[in-house]
C-alpha atoms as a PDB file:
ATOM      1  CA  UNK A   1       7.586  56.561-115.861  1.00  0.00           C
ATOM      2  CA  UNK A   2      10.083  60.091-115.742  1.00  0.00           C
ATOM      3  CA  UNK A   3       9.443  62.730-114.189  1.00  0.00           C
ATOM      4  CA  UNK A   4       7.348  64.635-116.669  1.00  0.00           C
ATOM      5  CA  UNK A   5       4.907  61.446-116.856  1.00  0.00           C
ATOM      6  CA  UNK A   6       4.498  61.589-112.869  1.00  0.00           C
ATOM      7  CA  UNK A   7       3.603  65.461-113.197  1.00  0.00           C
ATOM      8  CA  UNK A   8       0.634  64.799-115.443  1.00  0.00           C
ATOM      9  CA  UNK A   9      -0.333  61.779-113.378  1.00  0.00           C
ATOM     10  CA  UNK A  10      -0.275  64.225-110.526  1.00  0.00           C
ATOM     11  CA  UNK A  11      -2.881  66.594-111.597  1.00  0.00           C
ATOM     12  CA  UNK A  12      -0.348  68.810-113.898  1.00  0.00           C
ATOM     13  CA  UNK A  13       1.612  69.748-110.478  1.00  0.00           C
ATOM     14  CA  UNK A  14       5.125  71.913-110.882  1.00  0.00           C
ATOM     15  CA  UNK A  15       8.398  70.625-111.723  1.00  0.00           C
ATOM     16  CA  UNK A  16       9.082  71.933-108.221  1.00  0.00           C
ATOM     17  CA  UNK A  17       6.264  70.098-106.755  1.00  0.00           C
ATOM     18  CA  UNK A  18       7.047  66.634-108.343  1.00  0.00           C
ATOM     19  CA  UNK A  19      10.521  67.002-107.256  1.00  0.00           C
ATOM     20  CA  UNK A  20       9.903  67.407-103.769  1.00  0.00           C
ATOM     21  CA  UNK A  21       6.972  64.682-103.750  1.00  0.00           C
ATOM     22  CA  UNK A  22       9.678  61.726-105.422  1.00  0.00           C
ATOM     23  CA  UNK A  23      12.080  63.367-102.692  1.00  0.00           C
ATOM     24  CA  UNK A  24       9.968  61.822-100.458  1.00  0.00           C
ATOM     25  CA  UNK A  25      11.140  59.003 -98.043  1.00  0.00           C
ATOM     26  CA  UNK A  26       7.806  57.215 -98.770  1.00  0.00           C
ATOM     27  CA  UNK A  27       8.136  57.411-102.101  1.00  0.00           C
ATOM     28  CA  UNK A  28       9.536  54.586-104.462  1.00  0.00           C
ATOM     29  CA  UNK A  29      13.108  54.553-105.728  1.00  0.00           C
ATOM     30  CA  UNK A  30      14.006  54.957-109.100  1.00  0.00           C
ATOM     31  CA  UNK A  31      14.473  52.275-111.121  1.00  0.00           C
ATOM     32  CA  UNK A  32      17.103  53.906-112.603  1.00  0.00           C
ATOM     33  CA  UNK A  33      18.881  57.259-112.876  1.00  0.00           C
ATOM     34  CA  UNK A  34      19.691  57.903-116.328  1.00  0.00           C
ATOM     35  CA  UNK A  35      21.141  61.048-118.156  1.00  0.00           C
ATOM     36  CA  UNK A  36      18.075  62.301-118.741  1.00  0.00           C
ATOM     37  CA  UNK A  37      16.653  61.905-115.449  1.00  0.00           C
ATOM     38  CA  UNK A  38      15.458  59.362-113.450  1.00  0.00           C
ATOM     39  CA  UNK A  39      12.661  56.848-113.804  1.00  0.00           C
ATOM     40  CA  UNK A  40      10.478  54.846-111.924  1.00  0.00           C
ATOM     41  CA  UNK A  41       8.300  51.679-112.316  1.00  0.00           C
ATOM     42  CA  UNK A  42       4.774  53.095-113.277  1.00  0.00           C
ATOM     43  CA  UNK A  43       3.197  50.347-111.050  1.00  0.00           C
ATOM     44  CA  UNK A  44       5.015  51.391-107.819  1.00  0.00           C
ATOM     45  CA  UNK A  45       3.928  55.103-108.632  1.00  0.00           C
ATOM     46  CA  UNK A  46       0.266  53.754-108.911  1.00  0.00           C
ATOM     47  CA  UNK A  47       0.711  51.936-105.802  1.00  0.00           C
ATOM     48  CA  UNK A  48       2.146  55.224-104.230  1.00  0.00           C
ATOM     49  CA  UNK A  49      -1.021  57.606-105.463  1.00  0.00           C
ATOM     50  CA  UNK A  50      -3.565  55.458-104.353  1.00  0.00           C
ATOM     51  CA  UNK A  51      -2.124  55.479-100.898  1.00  0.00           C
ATOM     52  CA  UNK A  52      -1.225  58.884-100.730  1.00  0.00           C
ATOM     53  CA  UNK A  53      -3.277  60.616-103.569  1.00  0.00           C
ATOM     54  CA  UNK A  54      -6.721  59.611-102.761  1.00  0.00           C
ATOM     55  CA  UNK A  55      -8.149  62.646-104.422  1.00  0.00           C
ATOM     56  CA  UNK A  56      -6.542  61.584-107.821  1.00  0.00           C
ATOM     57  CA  UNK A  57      -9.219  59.573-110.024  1.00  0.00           C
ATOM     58  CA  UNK A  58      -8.076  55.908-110.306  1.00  0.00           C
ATOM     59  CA  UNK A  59      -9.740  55.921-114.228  1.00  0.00           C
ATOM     60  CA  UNK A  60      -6.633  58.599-115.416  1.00  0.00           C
ATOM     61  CA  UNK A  61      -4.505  55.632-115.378  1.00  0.00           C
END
């Protein structure tokens, strides 16, 4: 999952937002930071949102 797939799975947030949320400490690490950007394993991002994004509907998966 990039970065642009996390903003949509966010609600549609900012570039600027979803930076500074996978900035986060609590957040996963990349699984890899390519050329284009980094990316991360869509099931630790699901893990991560239904900890910390409660108000984000579990059937947009």
């Amino acid at each position: 999952m990039g970065a642009h797939e996390i903003r949509v799975r966010l609600g549609g947030v900012s570039r600027q937002r979803a930076y500074q949320i996978t900035s986060r400490a609590d957040f996963p690490a990349p699984l890899a930071d390519l050329a284009q950007g980094k990316v991360w394993l869509a099931e630790d991002v699901e893990a991560w949102m239904k900890v910390h994004r409660k108000d984000i509907d579990d059937s947009e998966a």
